[in-house]
Protein backbone atom coordinates (compact mmCIF):
# COMPACT_ATOMS: atom_id res chain seq x y z
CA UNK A 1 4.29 -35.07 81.04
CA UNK A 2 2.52 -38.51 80.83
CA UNK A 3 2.47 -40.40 83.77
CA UNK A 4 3.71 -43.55 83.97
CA UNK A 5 0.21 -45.29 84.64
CA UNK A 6 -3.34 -44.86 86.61
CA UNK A 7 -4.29 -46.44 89.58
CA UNK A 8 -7.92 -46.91 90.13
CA UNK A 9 -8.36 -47.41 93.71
CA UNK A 10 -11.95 -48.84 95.38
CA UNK A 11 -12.43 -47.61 98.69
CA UNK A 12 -15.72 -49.33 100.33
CA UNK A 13 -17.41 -52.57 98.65
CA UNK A 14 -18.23 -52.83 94.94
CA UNK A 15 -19.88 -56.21 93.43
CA UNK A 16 -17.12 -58.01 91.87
CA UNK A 17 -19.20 -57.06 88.16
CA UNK A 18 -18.69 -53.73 88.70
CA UNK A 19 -15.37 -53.66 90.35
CA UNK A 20 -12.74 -52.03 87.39
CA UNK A 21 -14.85 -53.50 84.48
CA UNK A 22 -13.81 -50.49 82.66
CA UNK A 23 -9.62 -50.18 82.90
CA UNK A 24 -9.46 -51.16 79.31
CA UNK A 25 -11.60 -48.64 78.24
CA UNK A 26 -9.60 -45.97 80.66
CA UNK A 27 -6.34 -47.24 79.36
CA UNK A 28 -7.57 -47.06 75.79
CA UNK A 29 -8.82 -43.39 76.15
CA UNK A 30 -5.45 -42.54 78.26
CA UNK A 31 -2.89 -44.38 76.29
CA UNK A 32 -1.25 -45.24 79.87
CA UNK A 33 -1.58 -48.59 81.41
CA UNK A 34 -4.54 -48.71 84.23
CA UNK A 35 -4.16 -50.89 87.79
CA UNK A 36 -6.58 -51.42 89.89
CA UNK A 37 -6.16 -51.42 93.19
CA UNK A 38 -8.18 -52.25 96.84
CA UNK A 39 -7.63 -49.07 99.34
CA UNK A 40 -8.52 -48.68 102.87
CA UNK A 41 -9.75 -45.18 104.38
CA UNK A 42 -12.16 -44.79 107.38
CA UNK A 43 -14.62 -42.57 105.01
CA UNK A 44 -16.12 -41.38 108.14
CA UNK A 45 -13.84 -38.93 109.29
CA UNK A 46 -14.64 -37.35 105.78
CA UNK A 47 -18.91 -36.99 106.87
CA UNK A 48 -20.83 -33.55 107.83
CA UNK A 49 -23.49 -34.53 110.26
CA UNK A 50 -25.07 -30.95 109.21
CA UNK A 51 -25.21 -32.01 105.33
CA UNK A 52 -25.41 -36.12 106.04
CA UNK A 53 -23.09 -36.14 102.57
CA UNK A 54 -19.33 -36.76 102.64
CA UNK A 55 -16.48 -33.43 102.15
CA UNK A 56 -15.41 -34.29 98.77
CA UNK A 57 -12.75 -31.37 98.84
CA UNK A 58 -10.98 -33.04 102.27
CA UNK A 59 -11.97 -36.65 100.95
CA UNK A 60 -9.52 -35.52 97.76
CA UNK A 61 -6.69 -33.84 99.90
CA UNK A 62 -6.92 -36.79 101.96
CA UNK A 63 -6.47 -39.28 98.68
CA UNK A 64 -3.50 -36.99 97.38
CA UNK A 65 -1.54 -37.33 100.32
CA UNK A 66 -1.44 -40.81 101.24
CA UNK A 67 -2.22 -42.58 98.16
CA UNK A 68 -1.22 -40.50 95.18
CA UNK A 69 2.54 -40.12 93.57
CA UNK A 70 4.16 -37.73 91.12
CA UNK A 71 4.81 -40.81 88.74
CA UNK A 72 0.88 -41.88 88.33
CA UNK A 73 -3.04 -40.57 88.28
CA UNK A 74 -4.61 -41.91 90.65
CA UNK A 75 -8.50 -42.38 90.82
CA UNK A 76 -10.32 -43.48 93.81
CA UNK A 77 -14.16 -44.87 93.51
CA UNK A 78 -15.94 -44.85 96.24
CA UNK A 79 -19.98 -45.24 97.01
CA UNK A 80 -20.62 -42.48 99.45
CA UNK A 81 -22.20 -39.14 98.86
CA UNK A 82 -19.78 -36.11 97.97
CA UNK A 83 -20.61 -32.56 98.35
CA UNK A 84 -18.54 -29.30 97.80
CA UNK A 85 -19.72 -25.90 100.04
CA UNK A 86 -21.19 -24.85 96.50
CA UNK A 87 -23.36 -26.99 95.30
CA UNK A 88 -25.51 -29.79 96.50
CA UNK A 89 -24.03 -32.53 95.48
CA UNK A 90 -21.41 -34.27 93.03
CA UNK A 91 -20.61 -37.24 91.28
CA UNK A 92 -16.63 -36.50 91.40
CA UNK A 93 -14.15 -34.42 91.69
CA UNK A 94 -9.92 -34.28 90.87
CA UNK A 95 -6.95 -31.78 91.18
CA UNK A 96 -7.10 -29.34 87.45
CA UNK A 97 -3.58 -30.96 86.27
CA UNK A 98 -3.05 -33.03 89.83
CA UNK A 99 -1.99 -36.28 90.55
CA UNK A 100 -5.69 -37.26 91.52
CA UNK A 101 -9.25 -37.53 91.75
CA UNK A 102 -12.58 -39.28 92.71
CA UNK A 103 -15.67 -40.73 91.65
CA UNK A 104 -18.63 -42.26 93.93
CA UNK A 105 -20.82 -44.29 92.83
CA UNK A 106 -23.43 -43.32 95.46
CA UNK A 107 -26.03 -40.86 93.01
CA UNK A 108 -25.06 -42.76 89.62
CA UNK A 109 -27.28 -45.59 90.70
CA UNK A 110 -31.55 -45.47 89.30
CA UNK A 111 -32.85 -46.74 92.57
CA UNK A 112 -31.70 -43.10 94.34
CA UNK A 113 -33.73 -41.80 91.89
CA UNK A 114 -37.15 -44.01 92.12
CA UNK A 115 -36.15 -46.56 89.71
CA UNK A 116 -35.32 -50.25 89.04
CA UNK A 117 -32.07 -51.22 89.57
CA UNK A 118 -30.12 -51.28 86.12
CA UNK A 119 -26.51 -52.99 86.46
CA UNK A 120 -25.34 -51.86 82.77
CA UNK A 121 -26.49 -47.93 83.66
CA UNK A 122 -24.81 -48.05 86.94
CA UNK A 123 -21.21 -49.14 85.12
CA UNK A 124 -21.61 -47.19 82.35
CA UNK A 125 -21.82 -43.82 84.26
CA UNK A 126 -19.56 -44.74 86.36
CA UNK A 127 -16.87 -45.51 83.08
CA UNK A 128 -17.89 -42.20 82.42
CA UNK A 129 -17.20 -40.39 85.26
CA UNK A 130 -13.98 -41.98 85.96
CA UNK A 131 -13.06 -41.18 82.64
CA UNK A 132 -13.96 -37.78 83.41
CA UNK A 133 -12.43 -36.85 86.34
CA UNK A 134 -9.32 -38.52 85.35
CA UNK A 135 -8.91 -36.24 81.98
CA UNK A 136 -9.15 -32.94 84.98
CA UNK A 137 -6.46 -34.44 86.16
CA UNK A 138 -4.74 -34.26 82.34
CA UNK A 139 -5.79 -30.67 82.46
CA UNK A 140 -9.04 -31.23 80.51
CA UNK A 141 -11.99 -28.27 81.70
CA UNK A 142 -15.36 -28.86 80.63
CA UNK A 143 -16.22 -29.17 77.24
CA UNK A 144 -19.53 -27.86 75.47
CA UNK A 145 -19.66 -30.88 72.66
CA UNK A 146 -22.94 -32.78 73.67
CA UNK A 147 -21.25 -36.22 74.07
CA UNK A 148 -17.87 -35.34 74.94
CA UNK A 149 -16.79 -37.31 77.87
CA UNK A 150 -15.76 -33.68 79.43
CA UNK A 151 -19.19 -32.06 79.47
CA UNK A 152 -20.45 -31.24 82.66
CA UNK A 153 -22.95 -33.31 84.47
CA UNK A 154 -25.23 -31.81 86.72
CA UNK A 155 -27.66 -34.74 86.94
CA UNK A 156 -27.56 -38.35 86.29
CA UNK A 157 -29.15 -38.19 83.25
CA UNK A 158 -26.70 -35.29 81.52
CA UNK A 159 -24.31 -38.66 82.31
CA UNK A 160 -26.55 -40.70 79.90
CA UNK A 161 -26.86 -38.45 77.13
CA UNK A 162 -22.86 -38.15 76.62
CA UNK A 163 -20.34 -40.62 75.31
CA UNK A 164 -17.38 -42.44 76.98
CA UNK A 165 -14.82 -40.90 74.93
CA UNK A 166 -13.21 -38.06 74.50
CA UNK A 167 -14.00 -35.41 71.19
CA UNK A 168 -12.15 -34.49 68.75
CA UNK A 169 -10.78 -31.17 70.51
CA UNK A 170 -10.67 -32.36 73.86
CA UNK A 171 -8.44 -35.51 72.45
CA UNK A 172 -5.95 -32.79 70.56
CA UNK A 173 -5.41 -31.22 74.24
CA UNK A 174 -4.92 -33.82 75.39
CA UNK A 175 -2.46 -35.38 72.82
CA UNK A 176 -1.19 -32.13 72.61
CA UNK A 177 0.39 -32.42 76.46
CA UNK A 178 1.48 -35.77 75.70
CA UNK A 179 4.53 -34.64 73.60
């Protein structure tokens, strides 16, 4: 069933440029209109001293519970790094058909990885993993078409080398649940 929007919710502080410069490209790729919204979590209660990285799996329980509904998808940005127990680290992560996800900003940014700061990077993998962890939350999985919005990312570069959008496949699933 298609919810009746998507909140995008920034927890922590973004520069206003950055700040939901992409809800008309969500709401185009969706078909559902997209709010932004300003949240308020203390984030540390979410931190591993052992890992000095962030619990993204109790950071999402966390975000279901207080700020998600059965009505909407709700996203929530935030600029802190997330790990889960199996891997190292991640640029987001949602409920597989739930009412919400996350995204942090934190390793999408070229000055974690040695190089100059690049504003237009920084929002555009960002778009893209928003857009990403939003269509989980459609019931998308990971696609194998090289610039499918879905494709995993491991690093910030497999990020670059995909598109915004969704395929051709991946859009017929998800028009397909639409109905």
């Amino acid at each position: 069933m298609k919810p009746e929007s998507i909140v995008i919710i920034s927890f922590g502080y973004f520069e206003d440029k950055f700040q939901f410069n992409f809800c008309a490209e969500v709401e185009q790729e969706f078909g559902t209109p997209v709010f932004p919204r300003e949240g308020h979590l203390d984030l540390s209660e979410f931190f591993d001293p052992a890992r000095k990285q962030y619990d993204a799996n109790k950071l999402l329980k966390e975000i279901d519970a207080r700020f998600a509904t059965d009505n909407q998808k709700t996203l929530a940005v935030c600029n802190v790094d997330l790990f889960i127990p199996i891997l190292t680290f991640i640029f987001g992560q949602a409920f597989l058909n739930g009412r919400c996800g996350i995204a942090s900003s934190y390793r999408l940014r070229n000055e974690r990885y040695g190089l100059k700061p690049d504003d237009k990077i920084l929002s555009d993998r960002l778009r893209k993993e928003i857009i990403h962890e939003l269509g989980h939350t459609f019931g998308l999985y990971h696609c194998t078409n090289p610039i499918c919005v879905m494709r995993s990312s491991t690093y910030a570069e497999d990020i670059d080398q995909k598109g915004w959008r969704f395929c051709a496949k991946c859009r017929k699933e998800l028009d397909k649940d639409e109905g």
